[in-house]
PDB file of N, CA and C in Angstrom:
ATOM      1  N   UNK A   1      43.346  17.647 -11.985  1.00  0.00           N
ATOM      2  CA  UNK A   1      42.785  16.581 -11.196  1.00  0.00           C
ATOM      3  C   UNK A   1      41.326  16.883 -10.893  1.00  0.00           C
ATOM      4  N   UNK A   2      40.415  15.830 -10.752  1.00  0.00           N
ATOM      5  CA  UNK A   2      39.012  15.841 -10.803  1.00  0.00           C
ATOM      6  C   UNK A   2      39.003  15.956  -9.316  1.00  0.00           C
ATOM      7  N   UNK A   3      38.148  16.421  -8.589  1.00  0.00           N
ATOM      8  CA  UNK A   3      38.038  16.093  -7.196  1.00  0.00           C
ATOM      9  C   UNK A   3      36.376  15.581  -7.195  1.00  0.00           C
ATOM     10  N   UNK A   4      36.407  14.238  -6.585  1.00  0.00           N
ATOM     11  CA  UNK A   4      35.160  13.599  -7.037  1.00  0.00           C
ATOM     12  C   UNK A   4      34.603  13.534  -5.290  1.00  0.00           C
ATOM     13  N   UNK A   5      33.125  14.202  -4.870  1.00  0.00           N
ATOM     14  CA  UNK A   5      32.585  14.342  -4.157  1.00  0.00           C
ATOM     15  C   UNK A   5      32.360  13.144  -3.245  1.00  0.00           C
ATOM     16  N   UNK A   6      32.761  12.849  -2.161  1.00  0.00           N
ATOM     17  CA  UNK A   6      32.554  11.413  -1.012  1.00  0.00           C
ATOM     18  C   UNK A   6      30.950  11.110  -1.065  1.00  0.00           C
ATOM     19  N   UNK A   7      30.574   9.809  -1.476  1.00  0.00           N
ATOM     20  CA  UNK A   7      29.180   9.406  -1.749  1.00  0.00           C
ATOM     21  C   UNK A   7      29.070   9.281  -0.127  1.00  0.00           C
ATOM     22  N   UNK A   8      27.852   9.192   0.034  1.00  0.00           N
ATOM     23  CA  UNK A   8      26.921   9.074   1.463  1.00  0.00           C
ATOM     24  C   UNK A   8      27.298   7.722   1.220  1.00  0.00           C
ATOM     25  N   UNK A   9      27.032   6.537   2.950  1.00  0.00           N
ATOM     26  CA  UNK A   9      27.202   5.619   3.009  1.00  0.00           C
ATOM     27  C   UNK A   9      25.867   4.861   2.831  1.00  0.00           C
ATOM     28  N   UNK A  10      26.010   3.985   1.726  1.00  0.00           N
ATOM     29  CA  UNK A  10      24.419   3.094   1.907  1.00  0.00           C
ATOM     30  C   UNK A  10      24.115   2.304   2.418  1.00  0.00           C
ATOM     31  N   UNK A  11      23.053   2.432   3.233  1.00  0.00           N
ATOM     32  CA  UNK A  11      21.859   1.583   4.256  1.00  0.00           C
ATOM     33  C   UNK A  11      21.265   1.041   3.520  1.00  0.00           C
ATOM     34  N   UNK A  12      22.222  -0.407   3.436  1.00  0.00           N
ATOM     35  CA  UNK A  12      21.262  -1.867   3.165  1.00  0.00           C
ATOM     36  C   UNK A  12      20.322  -2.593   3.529  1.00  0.00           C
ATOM     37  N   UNK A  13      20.081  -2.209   4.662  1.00  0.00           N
ATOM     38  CA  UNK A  13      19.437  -2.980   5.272  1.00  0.00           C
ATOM     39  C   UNK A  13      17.905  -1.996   5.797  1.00  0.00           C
ATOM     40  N   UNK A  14      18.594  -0.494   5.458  1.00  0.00           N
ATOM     41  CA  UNK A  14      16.966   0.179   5.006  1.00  0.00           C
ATOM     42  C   UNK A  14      16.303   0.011   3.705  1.00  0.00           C
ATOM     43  N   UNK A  15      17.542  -0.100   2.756  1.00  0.00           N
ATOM     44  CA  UNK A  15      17.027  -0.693   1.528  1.00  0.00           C
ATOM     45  C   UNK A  15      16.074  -1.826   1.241  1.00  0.00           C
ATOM     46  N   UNK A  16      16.743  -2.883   2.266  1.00  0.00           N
ATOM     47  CA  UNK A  16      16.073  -4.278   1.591  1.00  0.00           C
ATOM     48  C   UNK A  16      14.696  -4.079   2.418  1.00  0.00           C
ATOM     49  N   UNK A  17      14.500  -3.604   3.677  1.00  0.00           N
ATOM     50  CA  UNK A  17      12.858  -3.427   4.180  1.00  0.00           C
ATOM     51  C   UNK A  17      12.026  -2.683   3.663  1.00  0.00           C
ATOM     52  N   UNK A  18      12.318  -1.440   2.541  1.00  0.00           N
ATOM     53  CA  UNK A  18      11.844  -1.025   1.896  1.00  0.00           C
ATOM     54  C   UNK A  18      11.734  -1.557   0.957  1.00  0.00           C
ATOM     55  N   UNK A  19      12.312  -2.815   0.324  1.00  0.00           N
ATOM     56  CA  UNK A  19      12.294  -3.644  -0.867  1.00  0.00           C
ATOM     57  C   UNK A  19      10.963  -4.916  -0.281  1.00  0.00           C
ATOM     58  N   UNK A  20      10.842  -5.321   0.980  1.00  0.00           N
ATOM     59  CA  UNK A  20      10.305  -6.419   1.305  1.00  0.00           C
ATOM     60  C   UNK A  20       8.801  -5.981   1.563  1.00  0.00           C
ATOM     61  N   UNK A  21       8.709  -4.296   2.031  1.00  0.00           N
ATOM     62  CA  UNK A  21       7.725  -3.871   1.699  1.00  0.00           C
ATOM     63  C   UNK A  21       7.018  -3.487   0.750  1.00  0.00           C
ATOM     64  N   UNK A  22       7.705  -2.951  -0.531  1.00  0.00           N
ATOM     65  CA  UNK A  22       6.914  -2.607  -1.926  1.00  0.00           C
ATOM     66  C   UNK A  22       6.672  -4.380  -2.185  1.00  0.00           C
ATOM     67  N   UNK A  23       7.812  -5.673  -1.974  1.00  0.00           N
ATOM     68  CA  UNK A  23       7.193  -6.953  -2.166  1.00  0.00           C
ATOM     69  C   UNK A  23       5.924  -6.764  -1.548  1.00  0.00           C
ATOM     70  N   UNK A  24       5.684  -6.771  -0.421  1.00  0.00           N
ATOM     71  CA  UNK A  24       4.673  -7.393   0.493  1.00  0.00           C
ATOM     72  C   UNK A  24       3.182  -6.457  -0.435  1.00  0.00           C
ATOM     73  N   UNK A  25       3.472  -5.749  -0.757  1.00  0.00           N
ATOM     74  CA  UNK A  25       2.130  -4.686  -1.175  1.00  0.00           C
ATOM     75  C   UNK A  25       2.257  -5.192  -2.325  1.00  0.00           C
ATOM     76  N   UNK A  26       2.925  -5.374  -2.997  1.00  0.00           N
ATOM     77  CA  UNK A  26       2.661  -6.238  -4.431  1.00  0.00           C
ATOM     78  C   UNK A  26       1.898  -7.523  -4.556  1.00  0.00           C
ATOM     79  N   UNK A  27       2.122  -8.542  -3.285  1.00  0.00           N
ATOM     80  CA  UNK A  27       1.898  -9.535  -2.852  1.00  0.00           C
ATOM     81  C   UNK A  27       0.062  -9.342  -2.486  1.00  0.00           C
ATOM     82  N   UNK A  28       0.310  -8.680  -1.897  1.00  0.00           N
ATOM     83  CA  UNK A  28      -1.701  -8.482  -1.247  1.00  0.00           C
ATOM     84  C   UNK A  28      -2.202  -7.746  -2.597  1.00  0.00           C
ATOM     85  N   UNK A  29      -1.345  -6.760  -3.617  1.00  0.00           N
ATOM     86  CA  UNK A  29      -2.807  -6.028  -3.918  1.00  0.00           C
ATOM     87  C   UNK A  29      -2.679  -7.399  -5.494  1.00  0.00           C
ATOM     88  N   UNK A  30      -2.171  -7.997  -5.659  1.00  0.00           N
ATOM     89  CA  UNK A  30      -1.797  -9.101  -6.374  1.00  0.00           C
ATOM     90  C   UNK A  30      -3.062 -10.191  -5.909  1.00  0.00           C
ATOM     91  N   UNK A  31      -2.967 -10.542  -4.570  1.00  0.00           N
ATOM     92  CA  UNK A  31      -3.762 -11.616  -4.502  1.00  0.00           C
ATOM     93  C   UNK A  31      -5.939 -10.845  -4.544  1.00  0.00           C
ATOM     94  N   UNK A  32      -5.738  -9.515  -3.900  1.00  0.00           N
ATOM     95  CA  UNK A  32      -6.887  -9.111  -3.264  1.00  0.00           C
ATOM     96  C   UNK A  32      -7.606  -8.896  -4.927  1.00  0.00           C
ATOM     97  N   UNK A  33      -6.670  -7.611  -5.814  1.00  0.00           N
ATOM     98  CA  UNK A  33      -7.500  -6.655  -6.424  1.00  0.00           C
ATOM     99  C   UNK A  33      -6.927  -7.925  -8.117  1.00  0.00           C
ATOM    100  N   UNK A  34      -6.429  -8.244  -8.482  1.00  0.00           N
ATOM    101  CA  UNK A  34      -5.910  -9.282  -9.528  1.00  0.00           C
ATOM    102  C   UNK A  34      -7.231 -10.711  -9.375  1.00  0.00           C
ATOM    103  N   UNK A  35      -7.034 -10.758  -8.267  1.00  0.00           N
ATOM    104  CA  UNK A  35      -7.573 -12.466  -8.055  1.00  0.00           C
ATOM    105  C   UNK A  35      -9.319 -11.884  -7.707  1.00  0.00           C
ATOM    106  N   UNK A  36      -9.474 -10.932  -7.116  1.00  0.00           N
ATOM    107  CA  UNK A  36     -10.996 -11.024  -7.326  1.00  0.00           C
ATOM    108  C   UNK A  36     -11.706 -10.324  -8.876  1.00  0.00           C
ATOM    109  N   UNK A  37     -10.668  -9.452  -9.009  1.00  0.00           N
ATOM    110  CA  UNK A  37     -11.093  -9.399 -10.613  1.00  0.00           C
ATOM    111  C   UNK A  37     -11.543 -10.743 -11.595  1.00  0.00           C
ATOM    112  N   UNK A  38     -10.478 -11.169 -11.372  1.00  0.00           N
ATOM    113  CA  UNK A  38     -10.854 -12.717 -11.844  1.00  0.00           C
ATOM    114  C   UNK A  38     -11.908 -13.366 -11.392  1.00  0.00           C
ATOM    115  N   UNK A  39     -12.145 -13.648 -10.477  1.00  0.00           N
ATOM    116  CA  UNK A  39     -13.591 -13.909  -9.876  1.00  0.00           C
ATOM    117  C   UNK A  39     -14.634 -13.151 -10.339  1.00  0.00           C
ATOM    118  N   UNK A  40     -14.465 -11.775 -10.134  1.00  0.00           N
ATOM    119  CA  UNK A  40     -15.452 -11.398 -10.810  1.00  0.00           C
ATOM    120  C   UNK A  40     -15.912 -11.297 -11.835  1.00  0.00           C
ATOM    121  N   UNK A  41     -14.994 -11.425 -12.869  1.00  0.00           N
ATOM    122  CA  UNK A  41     -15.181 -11.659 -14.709  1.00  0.00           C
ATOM    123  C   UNK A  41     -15.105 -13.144 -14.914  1.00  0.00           C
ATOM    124  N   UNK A  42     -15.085 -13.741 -13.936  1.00  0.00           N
ATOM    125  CA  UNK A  42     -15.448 -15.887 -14.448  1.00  0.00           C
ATOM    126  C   UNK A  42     -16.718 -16.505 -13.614  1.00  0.00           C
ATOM    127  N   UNK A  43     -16.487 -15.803 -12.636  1.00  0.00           N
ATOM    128  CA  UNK A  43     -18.023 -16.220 -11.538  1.00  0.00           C
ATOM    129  C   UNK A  43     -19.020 -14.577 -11.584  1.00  0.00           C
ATOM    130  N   UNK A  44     -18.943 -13.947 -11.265  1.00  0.00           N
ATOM    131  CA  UNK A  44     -20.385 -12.443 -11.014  1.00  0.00           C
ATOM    132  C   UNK A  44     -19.783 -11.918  -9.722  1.00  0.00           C
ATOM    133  N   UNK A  45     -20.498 -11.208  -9.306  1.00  0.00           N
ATOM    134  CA  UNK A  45     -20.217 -10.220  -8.268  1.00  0.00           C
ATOM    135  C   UNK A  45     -20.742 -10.988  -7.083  1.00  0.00           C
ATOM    136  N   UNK A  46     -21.707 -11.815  -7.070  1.00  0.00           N
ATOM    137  CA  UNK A  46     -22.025 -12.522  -5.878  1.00  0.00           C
ATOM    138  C   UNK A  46     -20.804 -13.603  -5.747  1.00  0.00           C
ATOM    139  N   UNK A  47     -20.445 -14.138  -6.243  1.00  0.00           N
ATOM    140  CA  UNK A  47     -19.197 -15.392  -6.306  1.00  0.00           C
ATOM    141  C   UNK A  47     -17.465 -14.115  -5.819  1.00  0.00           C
ATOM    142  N   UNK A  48     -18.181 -13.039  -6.282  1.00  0.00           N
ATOM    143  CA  UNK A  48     -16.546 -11.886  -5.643  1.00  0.00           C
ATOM    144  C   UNK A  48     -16.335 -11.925  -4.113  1.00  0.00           C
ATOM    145  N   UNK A  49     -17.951 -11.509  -3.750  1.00  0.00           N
ATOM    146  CA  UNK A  49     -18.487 -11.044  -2.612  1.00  0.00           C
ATOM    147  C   UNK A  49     -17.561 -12.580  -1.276  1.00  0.00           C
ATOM    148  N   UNK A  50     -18.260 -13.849  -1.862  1.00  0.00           N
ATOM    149  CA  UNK A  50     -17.629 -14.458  -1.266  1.00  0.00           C
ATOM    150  C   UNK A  50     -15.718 -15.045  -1.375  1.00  0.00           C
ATOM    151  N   UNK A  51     -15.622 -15.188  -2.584  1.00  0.00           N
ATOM    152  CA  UNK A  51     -14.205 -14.895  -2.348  1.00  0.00           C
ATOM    153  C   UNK A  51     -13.660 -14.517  -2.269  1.00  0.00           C
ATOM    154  N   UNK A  52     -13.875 -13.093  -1.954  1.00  0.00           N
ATOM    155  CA  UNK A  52     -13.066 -12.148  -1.052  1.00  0.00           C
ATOM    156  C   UNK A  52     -13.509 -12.536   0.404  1.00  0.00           C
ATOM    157  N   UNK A  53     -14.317 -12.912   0.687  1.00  0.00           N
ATOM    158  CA  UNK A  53     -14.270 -13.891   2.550  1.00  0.00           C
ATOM    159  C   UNK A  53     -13.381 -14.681   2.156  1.00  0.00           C
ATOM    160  N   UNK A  54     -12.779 -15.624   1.753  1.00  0.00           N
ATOM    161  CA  UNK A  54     -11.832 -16.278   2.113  1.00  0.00           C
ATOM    162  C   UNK A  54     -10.017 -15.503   1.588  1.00  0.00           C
ATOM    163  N   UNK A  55     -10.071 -14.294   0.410  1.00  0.00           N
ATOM    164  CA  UNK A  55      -8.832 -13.725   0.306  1.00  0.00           C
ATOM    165  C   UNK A  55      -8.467 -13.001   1.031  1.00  0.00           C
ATOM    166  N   UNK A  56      -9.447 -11.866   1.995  1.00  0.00           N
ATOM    167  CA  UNK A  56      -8.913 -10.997   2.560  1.00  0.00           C
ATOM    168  C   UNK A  56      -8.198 -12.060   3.706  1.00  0.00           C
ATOM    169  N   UNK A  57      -8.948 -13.387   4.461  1.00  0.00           N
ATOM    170  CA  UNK A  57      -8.206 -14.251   5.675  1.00  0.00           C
ATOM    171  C   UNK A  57      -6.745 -14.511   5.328  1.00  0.00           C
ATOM    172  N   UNK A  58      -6.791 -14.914   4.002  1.00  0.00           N
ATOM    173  CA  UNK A  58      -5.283 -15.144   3.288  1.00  0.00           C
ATOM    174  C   UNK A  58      -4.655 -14.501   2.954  1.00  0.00           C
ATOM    175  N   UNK A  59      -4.798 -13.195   2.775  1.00  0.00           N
ATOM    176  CA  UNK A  59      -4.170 -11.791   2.830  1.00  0.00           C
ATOM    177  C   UNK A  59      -3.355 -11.447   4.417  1.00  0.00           C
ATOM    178  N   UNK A  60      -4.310 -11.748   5.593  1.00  0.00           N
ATOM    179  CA  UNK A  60      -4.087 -11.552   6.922  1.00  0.00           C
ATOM    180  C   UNK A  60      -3.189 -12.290   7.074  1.00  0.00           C
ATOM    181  N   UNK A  61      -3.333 -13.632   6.743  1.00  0.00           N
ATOM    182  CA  UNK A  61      -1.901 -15.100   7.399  1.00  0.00           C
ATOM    183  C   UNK A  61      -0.894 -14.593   6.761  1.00  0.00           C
ATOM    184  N   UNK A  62      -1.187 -13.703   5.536  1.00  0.00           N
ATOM    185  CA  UNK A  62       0.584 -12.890   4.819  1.00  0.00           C
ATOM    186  C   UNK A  62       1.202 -11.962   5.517  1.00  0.00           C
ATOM    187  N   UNK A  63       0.298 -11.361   5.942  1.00  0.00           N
ATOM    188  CA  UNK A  63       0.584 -10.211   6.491  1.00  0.00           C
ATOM    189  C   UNK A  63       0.827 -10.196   8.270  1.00  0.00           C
ATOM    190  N   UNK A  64       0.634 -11.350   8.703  1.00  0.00           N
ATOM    191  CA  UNK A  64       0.817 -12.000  10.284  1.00  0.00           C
ATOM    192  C   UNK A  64       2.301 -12.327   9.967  1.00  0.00           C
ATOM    193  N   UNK A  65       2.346 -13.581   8.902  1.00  0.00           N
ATOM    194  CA  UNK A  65       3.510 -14.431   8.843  1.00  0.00           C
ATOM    195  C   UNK A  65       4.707 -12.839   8.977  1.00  0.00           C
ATOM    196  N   UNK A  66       4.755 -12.092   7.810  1.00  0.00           N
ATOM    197  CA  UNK A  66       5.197 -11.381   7.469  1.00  0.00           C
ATOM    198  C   UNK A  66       5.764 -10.373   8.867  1.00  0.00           C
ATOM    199  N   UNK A  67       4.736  -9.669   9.409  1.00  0.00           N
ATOM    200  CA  UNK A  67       5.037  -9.609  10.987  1.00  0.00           C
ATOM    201  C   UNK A  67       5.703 -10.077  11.723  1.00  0.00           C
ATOM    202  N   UNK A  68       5.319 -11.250  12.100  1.00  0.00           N
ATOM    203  CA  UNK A  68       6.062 -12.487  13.006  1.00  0.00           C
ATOM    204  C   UNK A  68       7.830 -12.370  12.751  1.00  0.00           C
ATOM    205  N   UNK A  69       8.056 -12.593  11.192  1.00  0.00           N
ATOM    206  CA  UNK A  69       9.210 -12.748  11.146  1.00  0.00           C
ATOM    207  C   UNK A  69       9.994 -11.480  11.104  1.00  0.00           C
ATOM    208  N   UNK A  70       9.267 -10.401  11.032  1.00  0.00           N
ATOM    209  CA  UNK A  70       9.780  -8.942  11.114  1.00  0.00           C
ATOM    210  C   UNK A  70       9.885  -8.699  12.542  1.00  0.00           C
ATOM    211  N   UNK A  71       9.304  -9.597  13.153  1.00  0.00           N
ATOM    212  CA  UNK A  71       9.866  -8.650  14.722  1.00  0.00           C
ATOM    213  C   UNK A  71      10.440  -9.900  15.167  1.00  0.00           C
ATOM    214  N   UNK A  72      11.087 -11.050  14.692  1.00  0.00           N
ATOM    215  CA  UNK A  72      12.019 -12.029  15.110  1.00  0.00           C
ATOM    216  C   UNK A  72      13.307 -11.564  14.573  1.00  0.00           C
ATOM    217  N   UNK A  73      13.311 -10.863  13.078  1.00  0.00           N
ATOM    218  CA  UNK A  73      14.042 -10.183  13.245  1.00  0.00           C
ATOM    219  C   UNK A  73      14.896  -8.875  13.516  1.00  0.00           C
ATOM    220  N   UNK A  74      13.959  -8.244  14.608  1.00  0.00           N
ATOM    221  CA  UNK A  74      14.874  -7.223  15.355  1.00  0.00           C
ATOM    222  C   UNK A  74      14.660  -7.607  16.599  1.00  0.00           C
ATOM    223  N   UNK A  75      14.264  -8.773  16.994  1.00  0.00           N
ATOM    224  CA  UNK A  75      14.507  -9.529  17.977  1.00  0.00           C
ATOM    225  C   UNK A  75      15.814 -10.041  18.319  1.00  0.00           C
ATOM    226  N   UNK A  76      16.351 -10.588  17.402  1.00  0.00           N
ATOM    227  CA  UNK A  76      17.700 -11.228  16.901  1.00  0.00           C
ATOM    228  C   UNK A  76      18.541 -10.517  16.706  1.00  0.00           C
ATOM    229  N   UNK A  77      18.100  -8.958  15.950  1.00  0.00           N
ATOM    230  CA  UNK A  77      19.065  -7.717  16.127  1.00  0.00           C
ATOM    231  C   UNK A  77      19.807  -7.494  15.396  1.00  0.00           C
ATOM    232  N   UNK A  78      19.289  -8.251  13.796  1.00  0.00           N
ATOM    233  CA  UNK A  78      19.683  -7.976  12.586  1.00  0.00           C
ATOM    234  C   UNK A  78      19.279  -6.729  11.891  1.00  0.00           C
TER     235      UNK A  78
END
């Protein structure tokens, strides 16, 4: 007879916040370092300069929203 070792119990729900976080960092360096590249190889470095003033703001409302609903939910006590 095999005697097969008792697995540890898995934390799902450390899992998935560690999943919503590698999302969320995928999400910003996606919009910041992807999307001003692009800007910068279709418009110049002066046309970067400013649209990164308006990506990093839209980076922030991700990263607020993202917040908000992270502490509604351990508010809620999920």
């Amino acid at each position: 007879m095999s005697a097969e070792q008792p697995r540890p119990p898995t934390d799902y729900r450390r899992e998935r916040r560690r999943t919503e976080r590698q999302l969320l960092l995928l999400v910003l360096g996606t919009l910041l370092i992807f999307g001003g590249f692009l800007i910068y190889l279709i418009y110049g470095g002066t046309a970067l300069i400013t649209g990164l003033l308006c990506l990093v703001p839209g980076a922030g409302v991700i990263l607020f929203l993202w917040g908000l609903l992270s502490l509604i939910e351990r508010w809620v006590g999920e």
